[in-house]
PDB file of N, CA and C in Angstrom:
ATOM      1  N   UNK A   1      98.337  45.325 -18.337  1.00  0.00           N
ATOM      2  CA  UNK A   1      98.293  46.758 -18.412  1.00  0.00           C
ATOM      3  C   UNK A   1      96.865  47.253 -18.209  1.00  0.00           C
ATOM      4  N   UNK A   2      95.899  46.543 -17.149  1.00  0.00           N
ATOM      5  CA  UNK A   2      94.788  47.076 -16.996  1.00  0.00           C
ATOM      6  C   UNK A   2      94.864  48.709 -16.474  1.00  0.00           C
ATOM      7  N   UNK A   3      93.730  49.079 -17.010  1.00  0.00           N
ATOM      8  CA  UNK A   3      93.524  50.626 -16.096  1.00  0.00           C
ATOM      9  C   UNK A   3      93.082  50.111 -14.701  1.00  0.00           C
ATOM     10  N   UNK A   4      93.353  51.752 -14.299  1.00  0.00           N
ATOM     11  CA  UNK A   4      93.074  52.361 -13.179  1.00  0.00           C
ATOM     12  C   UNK A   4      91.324  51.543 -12.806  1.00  0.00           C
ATOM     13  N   UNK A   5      90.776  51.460 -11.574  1.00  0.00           N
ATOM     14  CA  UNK A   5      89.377  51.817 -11.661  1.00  0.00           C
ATOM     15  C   UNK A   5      88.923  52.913 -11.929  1.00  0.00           C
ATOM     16  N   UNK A   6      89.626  53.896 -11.673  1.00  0.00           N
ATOM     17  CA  UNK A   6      89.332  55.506 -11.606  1.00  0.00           C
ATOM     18  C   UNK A   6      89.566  55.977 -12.927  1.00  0.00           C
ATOM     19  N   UNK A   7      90.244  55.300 -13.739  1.00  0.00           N
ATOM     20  CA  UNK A   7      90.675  55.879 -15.027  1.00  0.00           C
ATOM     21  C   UNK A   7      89.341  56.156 -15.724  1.00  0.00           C
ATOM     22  N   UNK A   8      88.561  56.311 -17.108  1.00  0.00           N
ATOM     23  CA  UNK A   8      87.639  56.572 -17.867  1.00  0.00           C
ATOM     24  C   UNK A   8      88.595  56.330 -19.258  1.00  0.00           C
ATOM     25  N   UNK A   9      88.185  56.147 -20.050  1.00  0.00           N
ATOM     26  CA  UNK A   9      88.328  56.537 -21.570  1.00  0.00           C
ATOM     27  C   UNK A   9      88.718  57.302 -22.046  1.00  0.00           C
ATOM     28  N   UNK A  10      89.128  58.284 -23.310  1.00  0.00           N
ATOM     29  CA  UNK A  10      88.840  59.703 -23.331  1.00  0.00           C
ATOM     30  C   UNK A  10      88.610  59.422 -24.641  1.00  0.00           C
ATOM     31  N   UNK A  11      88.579  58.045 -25.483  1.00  0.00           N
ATOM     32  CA  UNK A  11      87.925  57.743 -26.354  1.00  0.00           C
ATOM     33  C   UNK A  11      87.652  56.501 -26.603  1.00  0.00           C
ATOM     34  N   UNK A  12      86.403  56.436 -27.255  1.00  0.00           N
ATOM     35  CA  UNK A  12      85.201  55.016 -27.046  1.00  0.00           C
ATOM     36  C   UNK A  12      84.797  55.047 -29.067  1.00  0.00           C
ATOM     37  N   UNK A  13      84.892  54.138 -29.672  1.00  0.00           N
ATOM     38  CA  UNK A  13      84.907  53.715 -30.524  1.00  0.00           C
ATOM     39  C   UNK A  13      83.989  52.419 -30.936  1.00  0.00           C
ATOM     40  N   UNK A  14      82.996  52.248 -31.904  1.00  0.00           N
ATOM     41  CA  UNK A  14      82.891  51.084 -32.230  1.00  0.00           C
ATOM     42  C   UNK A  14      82.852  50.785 -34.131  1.00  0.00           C
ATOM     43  N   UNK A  15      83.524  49.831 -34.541  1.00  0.00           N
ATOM     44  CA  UNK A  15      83.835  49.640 -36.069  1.00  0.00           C
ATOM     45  C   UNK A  15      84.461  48.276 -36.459  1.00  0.00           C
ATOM     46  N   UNK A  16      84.475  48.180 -37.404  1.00  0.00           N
ATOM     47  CA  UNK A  16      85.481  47.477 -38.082  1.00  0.00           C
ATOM     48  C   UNK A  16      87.087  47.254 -37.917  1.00  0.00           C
ATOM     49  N   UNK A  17      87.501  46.001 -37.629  1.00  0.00           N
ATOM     50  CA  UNK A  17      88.804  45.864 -37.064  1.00  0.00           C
ATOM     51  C   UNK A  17      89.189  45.101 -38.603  1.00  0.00           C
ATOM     52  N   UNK A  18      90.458  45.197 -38.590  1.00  0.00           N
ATOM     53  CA  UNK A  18      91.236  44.195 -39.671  1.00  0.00           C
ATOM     54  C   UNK A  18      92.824  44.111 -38.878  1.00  0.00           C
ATOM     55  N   UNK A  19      93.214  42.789 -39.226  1.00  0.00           N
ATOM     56  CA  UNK A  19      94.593  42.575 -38.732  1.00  0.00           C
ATOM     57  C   UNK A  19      95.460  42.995 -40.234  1.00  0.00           C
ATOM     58  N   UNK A  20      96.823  43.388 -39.612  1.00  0.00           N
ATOM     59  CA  UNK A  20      98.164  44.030 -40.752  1.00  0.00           C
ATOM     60  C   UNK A  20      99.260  43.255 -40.023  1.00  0.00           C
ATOM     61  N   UNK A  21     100.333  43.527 -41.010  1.00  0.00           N
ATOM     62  CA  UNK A  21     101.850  43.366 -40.610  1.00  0.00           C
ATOM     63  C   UNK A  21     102.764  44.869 -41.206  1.00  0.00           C
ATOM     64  N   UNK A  22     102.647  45.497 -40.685  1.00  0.00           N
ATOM     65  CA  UNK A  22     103.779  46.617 -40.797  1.00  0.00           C
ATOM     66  C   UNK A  22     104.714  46.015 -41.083  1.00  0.00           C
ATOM     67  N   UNK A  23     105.665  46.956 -42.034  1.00  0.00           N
ATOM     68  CA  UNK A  23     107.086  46.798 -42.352  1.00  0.00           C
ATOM     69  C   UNK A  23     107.624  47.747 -41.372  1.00  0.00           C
ATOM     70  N   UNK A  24     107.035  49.238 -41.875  1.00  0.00           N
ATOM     71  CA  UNK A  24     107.845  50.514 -41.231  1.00  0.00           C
ATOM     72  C   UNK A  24     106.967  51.272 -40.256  1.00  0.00           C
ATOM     73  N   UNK A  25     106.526  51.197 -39.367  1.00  0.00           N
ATOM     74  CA  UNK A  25     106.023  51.929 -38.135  1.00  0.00           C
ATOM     75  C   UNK A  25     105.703  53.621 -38.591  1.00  0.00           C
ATOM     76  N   UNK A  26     104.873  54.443 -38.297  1.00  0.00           N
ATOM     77  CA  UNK A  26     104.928  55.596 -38.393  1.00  0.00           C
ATOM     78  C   UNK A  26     105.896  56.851 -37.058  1.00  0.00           C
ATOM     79  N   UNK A  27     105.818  55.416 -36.299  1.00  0.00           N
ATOM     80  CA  UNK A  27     106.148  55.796 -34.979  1.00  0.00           C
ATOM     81  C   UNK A  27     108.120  55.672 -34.781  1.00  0.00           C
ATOM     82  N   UNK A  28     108.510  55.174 -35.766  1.00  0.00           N
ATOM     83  CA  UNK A  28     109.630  54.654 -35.555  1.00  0.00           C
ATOM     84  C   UNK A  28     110.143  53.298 -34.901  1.00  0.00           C
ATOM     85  N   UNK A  29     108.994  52.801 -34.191  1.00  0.00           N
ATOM     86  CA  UNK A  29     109.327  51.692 -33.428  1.00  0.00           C
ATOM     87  C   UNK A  29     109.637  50.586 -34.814  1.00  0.00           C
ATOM     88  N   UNK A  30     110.157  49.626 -33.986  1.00  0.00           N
ATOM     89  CA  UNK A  30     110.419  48.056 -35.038  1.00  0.00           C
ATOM     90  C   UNK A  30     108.937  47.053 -34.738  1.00  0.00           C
ATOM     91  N   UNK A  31     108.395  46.099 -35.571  1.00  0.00           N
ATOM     92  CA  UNK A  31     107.738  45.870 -34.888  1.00  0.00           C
ATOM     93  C   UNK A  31     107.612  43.840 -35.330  1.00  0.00           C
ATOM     94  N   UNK A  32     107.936  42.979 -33.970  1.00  0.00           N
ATOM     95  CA  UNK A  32     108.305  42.491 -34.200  1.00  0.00           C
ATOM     96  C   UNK A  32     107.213  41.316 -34.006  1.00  0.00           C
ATOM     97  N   UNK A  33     107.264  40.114 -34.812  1.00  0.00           N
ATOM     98  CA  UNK A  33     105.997  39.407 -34.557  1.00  0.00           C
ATOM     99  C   UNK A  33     105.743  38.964 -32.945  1.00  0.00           C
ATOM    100  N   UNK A  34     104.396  38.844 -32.746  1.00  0.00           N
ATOM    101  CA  UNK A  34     104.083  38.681 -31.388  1.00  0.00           C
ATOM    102  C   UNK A  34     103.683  40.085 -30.347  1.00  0.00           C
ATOM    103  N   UNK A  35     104.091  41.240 -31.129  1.00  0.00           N
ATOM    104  CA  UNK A  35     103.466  42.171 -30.335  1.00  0.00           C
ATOM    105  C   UNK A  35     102.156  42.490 -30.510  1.00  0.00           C
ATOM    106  N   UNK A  36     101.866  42.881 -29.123  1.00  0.00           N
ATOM    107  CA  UNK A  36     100.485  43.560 -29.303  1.00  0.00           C
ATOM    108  C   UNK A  36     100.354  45.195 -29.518  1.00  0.00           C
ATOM    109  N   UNK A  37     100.281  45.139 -30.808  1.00  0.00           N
ATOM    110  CA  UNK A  37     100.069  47.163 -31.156  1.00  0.00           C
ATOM    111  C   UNK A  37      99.049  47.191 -31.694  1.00  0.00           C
ATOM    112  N   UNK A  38      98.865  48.197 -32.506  1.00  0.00           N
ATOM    113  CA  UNK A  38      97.840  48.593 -33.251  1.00  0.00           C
ATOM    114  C   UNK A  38      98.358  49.761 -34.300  1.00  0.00           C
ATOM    115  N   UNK A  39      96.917  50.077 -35.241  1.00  0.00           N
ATOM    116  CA  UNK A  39      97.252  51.406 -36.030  1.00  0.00           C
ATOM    117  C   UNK A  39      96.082  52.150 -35.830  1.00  0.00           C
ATOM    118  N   UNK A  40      96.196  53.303 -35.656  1.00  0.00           N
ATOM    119  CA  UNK A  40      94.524  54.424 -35.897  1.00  0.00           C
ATOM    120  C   UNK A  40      95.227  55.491 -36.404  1.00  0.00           C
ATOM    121  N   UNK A  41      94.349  55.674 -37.349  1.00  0.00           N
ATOM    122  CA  UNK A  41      94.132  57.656 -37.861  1.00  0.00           C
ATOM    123  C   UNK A  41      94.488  58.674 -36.689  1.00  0.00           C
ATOM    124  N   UNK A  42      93.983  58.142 -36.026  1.00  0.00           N
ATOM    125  CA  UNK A  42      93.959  59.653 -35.184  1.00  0.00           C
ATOM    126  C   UNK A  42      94.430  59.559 -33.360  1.00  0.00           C
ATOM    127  N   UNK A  43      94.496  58.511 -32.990  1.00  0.00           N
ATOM    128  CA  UNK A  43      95.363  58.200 -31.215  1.00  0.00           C
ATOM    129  C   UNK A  43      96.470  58.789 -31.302  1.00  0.00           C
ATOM    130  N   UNK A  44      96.548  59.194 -30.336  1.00  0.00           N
ATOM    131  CA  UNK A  44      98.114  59.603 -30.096  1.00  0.00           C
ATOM    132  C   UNK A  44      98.693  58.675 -30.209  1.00  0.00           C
ATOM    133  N   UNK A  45     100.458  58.636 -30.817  1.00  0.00           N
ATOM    134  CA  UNK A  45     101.154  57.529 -30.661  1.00  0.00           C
ATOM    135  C   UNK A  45     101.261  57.111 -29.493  1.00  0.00           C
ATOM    136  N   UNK A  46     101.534  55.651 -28.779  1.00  0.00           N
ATOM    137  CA  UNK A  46     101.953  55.441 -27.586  1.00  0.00           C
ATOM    138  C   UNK A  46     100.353  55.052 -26.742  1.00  0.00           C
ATOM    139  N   UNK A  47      99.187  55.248 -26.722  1.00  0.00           N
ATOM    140  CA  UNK A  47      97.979  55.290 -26.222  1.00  0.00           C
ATOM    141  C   UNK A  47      97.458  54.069 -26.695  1.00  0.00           C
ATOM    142  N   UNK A  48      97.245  53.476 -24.923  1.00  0.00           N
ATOM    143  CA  UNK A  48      96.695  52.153 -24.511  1.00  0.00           C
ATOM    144  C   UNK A  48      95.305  51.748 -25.158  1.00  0.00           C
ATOM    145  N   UNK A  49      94.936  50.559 -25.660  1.00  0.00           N
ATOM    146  CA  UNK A  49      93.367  50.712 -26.708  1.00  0.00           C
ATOM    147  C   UNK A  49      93.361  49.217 -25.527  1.00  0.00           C
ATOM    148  N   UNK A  50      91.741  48.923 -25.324  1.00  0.00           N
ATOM    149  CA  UNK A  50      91.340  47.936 -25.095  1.00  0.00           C
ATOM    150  C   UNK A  50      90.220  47.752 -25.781  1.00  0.00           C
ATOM    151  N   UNK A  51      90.667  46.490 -26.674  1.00  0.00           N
ATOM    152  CA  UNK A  51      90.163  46.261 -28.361  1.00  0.00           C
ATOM    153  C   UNK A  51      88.938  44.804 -27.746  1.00  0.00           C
ATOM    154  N   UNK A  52      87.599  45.038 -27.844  1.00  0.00           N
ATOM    155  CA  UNK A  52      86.842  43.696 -27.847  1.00  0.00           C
ATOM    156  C   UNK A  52      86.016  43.900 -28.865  1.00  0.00           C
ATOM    157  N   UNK A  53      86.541  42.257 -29.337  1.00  0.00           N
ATOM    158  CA  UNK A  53      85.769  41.390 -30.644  1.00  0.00           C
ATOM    159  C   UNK A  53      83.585  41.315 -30.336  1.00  0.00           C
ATOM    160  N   UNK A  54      82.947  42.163 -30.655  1.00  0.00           N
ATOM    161  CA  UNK A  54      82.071  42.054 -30.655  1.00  0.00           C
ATOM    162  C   UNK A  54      81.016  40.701 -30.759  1.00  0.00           C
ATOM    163  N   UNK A  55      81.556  39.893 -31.591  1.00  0.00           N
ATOM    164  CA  UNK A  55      81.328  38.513 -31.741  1.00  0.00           C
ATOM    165  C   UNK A  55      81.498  37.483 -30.888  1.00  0.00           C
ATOM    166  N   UNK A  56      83.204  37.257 -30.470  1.00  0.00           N
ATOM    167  CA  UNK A  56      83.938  36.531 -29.455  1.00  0.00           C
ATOM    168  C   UNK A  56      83.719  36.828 -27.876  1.00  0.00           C
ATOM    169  N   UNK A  57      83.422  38.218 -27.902  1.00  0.00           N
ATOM    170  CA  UNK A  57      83.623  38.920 -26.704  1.00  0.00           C
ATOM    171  C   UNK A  57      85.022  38.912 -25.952  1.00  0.00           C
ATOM    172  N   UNK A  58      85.904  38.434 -26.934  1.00  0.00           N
ATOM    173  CA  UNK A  58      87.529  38.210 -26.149  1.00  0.00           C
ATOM    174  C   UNK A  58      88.077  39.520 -26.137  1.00  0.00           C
ATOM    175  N   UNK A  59      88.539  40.087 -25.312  1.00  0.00           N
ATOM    176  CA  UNK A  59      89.250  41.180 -25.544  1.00  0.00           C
ATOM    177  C   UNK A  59      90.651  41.591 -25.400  1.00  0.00           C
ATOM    178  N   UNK A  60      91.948  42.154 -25.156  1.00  0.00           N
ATOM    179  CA  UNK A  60      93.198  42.487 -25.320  1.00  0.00           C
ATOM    180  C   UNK A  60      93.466  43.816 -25.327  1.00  0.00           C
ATOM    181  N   UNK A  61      94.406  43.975 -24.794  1.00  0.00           N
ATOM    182  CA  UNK A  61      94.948  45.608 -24.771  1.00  0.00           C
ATOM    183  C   UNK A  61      96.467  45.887 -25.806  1.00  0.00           C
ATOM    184  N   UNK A  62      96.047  46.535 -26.324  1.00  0.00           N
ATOM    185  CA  UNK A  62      96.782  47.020 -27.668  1.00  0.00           C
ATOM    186  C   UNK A  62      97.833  48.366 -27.300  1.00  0.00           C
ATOM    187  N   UNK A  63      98.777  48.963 -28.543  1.00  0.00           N
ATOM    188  CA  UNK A  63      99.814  49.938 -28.112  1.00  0.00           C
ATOM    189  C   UNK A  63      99.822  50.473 -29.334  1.00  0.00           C
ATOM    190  N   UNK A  64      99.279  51.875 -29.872  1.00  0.00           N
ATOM    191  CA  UNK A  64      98.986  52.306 -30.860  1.00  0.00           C
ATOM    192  C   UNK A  64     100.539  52.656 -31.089  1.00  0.00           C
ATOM    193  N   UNK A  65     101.202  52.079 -32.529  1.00  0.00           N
ATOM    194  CA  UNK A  65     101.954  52.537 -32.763  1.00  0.00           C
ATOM    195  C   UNK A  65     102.513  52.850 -34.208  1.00  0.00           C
ATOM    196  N   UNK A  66     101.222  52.662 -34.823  1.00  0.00           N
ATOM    197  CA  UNK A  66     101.166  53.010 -36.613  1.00  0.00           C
ATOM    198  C   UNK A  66     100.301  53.938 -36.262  1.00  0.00           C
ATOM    199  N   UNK A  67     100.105  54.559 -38.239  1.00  0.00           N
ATOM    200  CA  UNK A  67      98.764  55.430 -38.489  1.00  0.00           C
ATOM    201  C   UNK A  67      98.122  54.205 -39.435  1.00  0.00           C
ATOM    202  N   UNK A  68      96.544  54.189 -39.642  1.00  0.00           N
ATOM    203  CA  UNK A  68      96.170  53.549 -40.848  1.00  0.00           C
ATOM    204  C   UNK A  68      94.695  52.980 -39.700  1.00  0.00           C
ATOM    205  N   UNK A  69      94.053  52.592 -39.894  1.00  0.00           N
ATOM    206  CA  UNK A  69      93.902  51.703 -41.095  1.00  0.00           C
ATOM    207  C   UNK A  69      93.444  52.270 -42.692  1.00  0.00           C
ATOM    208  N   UNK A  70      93.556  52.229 -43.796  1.00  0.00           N
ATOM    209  CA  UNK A  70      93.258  53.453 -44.848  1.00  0.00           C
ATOM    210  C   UNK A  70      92.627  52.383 -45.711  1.00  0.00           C
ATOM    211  N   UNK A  71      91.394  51.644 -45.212  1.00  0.00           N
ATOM    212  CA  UNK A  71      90.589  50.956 -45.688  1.00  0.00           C
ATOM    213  C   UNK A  71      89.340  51.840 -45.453  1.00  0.00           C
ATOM    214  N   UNK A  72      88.349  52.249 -46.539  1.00  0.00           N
ATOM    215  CA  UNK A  72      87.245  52.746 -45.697  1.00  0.00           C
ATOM    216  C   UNK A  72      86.591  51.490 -45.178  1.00  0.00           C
ATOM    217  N   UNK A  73      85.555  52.836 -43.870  1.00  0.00           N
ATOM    218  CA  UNK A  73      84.948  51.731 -42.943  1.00  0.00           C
ATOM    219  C   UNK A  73      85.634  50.834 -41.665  1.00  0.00           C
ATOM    220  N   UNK A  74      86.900  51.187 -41.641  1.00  0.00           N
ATOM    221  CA  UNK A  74      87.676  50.171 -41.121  1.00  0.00           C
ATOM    222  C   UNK A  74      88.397  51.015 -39.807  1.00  0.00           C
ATOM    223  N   UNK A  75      87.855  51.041 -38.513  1.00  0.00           N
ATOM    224  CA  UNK A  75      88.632  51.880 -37.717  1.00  0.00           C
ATOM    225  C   UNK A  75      89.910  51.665 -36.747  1.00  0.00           C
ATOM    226  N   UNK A  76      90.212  50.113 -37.042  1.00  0.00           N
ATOM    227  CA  UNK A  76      91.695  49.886 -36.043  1.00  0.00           C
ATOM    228  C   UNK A  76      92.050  48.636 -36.851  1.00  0.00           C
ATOM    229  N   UNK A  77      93.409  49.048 -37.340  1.00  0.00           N
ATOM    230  CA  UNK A  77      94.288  47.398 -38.157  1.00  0.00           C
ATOM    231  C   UNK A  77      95.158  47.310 -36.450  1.00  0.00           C
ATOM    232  N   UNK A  78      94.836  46.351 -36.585  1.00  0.00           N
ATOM    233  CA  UNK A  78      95.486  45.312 -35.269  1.00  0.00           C
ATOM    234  C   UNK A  78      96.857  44.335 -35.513  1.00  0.00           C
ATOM    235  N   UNK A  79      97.945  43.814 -35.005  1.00  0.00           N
ATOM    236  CA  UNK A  79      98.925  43.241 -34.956  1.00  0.00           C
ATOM    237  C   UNK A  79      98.213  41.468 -34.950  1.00  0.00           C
ATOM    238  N   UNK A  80      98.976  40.688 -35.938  1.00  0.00           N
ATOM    239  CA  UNK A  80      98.655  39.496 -35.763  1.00  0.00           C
ATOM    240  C   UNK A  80      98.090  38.482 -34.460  1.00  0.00           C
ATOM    241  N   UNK A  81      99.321  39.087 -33.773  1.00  0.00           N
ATOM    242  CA  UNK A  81      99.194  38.648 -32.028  1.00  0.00           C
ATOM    243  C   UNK A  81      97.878  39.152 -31.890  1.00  0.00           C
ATOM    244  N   UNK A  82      97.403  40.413 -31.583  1.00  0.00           N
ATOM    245  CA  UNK A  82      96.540  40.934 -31.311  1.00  0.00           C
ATOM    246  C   UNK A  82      94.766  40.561 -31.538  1.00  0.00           C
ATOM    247  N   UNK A  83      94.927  40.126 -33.244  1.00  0.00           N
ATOM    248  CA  UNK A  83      93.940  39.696 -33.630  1.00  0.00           C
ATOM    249  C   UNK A  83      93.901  38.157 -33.380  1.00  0.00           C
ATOM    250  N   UNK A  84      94.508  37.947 -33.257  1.00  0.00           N
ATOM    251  CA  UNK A  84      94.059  36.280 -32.901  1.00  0.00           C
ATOM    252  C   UNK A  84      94.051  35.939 -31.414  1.00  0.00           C
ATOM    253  N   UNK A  85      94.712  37.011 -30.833  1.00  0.00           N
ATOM    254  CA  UNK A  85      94.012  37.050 -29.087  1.00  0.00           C
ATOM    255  C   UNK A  85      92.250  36.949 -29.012  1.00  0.00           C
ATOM    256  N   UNK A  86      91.893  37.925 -30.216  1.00  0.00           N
ATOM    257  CA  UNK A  86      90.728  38.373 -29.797  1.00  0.00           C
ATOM    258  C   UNK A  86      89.676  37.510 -30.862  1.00  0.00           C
ATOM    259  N   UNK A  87      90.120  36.628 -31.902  1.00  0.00           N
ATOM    260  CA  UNK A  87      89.141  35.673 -32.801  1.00  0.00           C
ATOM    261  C   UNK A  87      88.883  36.428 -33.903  1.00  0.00           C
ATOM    262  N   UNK A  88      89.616  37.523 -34.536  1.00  0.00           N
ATOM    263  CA  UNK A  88      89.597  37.540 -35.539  1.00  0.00           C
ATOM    264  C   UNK A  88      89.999  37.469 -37.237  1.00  0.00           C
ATOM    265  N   UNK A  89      91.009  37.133 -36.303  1.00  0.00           N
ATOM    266  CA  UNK A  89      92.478  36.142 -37.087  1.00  0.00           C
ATOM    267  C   UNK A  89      92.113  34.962 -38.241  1.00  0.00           C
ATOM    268  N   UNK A  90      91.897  34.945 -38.987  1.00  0.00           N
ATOM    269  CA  UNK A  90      91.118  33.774 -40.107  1.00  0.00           C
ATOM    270  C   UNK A  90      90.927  34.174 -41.400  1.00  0.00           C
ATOM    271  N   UNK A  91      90.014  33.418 -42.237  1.00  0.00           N
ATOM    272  CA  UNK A  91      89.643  34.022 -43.442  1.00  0.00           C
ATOM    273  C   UNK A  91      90.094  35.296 -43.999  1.00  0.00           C
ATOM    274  N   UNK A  92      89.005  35.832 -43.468  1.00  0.00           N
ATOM    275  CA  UNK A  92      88.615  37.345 -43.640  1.00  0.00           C
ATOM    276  C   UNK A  92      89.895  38.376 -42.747  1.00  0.00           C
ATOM    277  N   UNK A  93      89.843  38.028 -41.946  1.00  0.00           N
ATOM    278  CA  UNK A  93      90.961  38.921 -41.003  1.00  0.00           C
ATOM    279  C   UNK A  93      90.402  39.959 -40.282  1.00  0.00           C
ATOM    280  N   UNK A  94      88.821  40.235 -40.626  1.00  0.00           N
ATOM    281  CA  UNK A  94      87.990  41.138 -40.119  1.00  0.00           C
ATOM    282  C   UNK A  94      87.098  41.105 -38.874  1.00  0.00           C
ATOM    283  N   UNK A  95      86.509  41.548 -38.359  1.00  0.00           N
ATOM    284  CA  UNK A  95      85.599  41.801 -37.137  1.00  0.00           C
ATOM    285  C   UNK A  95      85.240  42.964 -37.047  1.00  0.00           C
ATOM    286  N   UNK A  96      84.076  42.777 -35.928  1.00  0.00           N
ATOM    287  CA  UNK A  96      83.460  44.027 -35.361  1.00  0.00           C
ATOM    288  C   UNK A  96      84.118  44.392 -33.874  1.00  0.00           C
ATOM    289  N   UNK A  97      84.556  45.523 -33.296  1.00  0.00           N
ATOM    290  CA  UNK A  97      85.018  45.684 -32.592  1.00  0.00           C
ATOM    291  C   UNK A  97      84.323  46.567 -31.567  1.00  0.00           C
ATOM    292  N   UNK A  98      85.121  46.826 -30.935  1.00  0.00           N
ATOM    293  CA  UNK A  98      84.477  48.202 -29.433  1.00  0.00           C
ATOM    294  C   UNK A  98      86.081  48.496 -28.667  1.00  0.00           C
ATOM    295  N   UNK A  99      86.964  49.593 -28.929  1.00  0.00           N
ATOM    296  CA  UNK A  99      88.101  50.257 -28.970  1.00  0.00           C
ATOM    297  C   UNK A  99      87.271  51.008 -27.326  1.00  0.00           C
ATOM    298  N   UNK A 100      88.348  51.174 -26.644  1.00  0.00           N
ATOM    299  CA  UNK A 100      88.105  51.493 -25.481  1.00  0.00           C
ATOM    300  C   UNK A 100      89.774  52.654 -25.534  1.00  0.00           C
ATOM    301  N   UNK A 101      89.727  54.175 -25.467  1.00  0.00           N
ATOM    302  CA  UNK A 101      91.536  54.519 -25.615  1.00  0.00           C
ATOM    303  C   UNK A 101      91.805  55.374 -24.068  1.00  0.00           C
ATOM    304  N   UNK A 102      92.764  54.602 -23.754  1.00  0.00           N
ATOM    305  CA  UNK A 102      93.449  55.012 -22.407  1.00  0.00           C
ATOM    306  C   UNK A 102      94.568  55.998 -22.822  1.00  0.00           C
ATOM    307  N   UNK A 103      95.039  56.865 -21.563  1.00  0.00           N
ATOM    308  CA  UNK A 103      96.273  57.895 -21.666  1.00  0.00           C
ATOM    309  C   UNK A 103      97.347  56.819 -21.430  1.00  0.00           C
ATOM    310  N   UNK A 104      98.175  56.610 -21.673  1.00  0.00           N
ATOM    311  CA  UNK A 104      99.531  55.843 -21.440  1.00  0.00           C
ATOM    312  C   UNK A 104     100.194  56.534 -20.580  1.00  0.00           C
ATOM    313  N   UNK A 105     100.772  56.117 -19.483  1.00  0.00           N
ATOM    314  CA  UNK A 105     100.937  56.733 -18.302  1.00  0.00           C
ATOM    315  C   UNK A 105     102.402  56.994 -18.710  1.00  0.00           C
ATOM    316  N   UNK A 106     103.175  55.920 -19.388  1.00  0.00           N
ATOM    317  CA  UNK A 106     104.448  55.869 -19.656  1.00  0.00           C
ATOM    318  C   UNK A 106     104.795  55.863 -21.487  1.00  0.00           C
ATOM    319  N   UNK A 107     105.215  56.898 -21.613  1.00  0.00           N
ATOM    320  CA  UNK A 107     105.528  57.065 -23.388  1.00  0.00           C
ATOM    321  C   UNK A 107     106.791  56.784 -23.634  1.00  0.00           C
ATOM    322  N   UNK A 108     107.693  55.894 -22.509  1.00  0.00           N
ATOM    323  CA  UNK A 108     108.878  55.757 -22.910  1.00  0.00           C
ATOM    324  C   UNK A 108     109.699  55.525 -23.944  1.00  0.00           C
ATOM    325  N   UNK A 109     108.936  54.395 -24.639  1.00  0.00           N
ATOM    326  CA  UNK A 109     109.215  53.984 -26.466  1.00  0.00           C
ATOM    327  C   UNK A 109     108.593  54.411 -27.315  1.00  0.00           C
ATOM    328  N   UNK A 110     107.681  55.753 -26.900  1.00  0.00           N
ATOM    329  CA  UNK A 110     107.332  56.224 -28.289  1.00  0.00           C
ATOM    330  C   UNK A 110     108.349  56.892 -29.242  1.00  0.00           C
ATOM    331  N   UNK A 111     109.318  57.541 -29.123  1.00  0.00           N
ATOM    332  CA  UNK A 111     109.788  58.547 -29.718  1.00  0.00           C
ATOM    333  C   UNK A 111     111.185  57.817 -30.211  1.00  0.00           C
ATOM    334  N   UNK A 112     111.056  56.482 -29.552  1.00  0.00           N
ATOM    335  CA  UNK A 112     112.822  55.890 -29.519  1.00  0.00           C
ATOM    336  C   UNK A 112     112.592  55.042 -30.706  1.00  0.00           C
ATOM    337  N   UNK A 113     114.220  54.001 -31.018  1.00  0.00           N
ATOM    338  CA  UNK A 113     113.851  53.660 -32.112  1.00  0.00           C
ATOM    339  C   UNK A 113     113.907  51.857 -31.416  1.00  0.00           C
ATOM    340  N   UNK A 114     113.881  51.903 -30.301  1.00  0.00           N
ATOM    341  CA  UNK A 114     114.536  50.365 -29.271  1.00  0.00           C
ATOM    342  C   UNK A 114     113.211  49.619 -29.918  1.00  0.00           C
ATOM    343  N   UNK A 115     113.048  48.428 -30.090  1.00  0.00           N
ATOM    344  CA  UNK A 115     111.864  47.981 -29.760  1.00  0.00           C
ATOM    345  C   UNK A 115     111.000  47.839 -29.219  1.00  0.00           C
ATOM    346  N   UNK A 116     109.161  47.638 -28.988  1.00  0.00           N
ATOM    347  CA  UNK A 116     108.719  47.785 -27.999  1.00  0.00           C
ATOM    348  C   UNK A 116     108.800  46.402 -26.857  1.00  0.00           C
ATOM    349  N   UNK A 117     108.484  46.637 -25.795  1.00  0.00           N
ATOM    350  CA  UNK A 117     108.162  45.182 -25.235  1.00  0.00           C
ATOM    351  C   UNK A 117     106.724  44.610 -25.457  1.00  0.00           C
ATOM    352  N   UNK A 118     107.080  43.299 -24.878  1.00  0.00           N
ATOM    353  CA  UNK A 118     105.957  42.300 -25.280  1.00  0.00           C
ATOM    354  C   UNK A 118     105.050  43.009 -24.208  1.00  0.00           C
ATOM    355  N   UNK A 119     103.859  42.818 -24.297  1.00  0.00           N
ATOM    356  CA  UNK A 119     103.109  43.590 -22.999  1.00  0.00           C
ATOM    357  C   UNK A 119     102.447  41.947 -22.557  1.00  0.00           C
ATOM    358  N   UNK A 120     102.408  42.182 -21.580  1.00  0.00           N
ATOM    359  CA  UNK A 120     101.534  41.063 -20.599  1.00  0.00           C
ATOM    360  C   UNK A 120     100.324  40.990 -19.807  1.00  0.00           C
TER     361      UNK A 120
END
């Protein structure tokens, strides 16, 4: 799900990551192990994040589909899958990050209750 070349950001972020496991989505979606989503305060639901581990430099593209993280200090809880794409999956569960947020061209499963797909 890379962007466009032409695309830009329309928000650029850098903070504290922590990985979660949702029970209940804010979004309605189900969310099932192995996806790559995410949670933020404030993204629109449905809006593409390209999440790199400041440390690892590994990075992954994420599918905002909670609210939270409601840790202070802490600006994106990440999906298991997600965080251990990117090396921060361990101990702590924490990292430093750099959130990159794309428009989602397609909001098809935001509003539904289907599951999302695996993204590739």
């Amino acid at each position: 799900m890379p962007a466009a070349r032409h695309e830009k950001p329309f928000h650029v972020e850098t903070g504290i990551a922590s990985h979660f496991k949702p029970q209940h989505t804010a979004s309605g979606l189900y969310y099932r192990s192995g996806d790559m989503i995410a949670a933020h305060k404030t993204l629109p639901m449905g809006t593409r994040v390209y999440v790199t581990c400041l440390k690892t430099h590994q990075s992954c593209w994420v599918r905002i589909i909670d609210r939270g993280p409601y840790v202070k200090g802490r600006i994106i809880d990440l999906s298991d899958a997600a965080a251990k794409e990117i090396g921060i999956h361990g101990k702590r569960g924490i990292g430093k990050v750099h959130i990159e947020a794309y428009r989602s061209p397609v909001m098809k499963y935001v509003h539904s209750k289907k599951p999302i797909r695996k993204q590739r």
